[in-house]
C-alpha atoms as a PDB file:
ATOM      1  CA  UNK A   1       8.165 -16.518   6.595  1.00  0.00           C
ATOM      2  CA  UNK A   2       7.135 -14.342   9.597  1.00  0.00           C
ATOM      3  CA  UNK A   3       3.796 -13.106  10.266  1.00  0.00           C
ATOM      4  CA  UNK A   4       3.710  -9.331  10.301  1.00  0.00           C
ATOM      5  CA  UNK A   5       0.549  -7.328  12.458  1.00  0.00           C
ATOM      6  CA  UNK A   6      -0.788  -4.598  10.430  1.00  0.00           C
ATOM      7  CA  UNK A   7      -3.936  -4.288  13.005  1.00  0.00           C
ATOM      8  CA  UNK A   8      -2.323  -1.462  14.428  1.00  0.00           C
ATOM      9  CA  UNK A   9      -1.617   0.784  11.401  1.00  0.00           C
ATOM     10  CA  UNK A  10      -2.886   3.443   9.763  1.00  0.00           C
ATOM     11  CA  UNK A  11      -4.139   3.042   6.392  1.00  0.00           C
ATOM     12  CA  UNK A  12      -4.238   6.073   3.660  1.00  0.00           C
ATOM     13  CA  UNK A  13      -5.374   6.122   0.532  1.00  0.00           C
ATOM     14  CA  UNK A  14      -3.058   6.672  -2.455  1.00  0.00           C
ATOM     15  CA  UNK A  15      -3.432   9.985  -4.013  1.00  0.00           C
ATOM     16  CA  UNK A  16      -2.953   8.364  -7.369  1.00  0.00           C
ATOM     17  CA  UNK A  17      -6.653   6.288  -6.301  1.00  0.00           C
ATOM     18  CA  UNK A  18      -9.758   7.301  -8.475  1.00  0.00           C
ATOM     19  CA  UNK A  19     -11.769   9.623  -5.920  1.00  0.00           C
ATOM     20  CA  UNK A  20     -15.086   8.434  -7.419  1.00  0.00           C
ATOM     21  CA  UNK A  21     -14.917   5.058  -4.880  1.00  0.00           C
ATOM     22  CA  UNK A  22     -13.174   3.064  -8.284  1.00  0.00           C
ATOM     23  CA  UNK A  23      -9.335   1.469  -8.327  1.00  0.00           C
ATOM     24  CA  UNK A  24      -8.954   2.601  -4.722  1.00  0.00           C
ATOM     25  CA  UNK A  25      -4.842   1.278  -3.367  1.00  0.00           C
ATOM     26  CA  UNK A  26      -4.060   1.947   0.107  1.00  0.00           C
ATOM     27  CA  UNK A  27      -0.623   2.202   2.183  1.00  0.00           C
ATOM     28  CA  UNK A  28       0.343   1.913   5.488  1.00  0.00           C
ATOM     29  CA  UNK A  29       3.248   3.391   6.849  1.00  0.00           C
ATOM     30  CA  UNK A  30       5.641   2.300   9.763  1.00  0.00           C
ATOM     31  CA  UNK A  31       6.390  -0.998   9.300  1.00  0.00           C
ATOM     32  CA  UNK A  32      10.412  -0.942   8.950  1.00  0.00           C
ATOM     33  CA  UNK A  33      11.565  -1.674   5.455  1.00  0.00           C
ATOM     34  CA  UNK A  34       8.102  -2.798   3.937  1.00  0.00           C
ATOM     35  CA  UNK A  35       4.979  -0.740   2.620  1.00  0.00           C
ATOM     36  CA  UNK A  36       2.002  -2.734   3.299  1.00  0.00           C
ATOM     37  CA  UNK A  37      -0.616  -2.038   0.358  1.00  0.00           C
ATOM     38  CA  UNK A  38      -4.122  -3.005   0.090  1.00  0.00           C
ATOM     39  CA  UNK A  39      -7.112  -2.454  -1.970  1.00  0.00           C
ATOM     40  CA  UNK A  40      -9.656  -0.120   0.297  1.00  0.00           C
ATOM     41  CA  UNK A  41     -12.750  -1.580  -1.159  1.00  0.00           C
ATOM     42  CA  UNK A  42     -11.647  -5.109   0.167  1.00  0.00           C
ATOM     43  CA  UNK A  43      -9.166  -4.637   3.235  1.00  0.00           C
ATOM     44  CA  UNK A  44     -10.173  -8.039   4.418  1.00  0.00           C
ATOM     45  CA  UNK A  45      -8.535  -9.866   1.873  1.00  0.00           C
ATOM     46  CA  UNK A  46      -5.039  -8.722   3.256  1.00  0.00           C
ATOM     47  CA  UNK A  47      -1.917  -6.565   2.306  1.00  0.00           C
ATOM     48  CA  UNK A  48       0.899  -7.544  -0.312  1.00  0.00           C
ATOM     49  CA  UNK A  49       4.070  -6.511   0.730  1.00  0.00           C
ATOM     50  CA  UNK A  50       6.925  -4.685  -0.763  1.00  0.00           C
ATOM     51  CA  UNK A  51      10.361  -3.611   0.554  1.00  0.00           C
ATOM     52  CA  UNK A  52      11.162   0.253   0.624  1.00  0.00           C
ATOM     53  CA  UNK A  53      12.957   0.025  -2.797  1.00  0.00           C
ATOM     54  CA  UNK A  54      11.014  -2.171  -4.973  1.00  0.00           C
ATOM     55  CA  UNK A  55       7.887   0.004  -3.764  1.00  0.00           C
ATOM     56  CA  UNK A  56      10.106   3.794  -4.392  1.00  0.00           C
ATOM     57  CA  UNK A  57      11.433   2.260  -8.039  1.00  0.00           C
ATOM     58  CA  UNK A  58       7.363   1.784  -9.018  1.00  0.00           C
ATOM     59  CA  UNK A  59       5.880   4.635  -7.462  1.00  0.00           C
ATOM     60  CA  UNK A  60       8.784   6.617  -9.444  1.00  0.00           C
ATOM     61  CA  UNK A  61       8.183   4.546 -12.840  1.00  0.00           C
ATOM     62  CA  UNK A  62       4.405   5.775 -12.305  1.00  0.00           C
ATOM     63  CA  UNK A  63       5.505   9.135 -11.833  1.00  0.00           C
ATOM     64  CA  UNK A  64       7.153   9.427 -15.060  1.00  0.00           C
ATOM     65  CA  UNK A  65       4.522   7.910 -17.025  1.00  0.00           C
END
């Protein structure tokens, strides 16, 4: 498994995160074929990992409810 360096990219917040500081998910974009997420209250404990189309087929299941 390779090591990938997230130090260099920007981190936004979801808009589907609770904007009272609660169940707060962040992504990162431009990291070819993955979307680094992370939760914003502990971004020390690391990223998880998902390819492009495991990560689209959620956010659209979430979408619909």
């Amino acid at each position: 498994m390779r090591a990938i360096d997230l130090s260099n990219v920007t981190w936004r917040k979801s808009s589907y995160s609770n904007p009272d500081g609660g169940n707060c998910l962040e992504v990162a974009e431009g990291i070819p074929a993955l979307v680094p997420v992370r939760d914003s209250k502990a971004p020390a404990r690391g990223a998880l990992l998902f390819e492009v189309g495991a990560w689209s087929a959620f956010v659209g299941s979430v979408k619909r409810g």
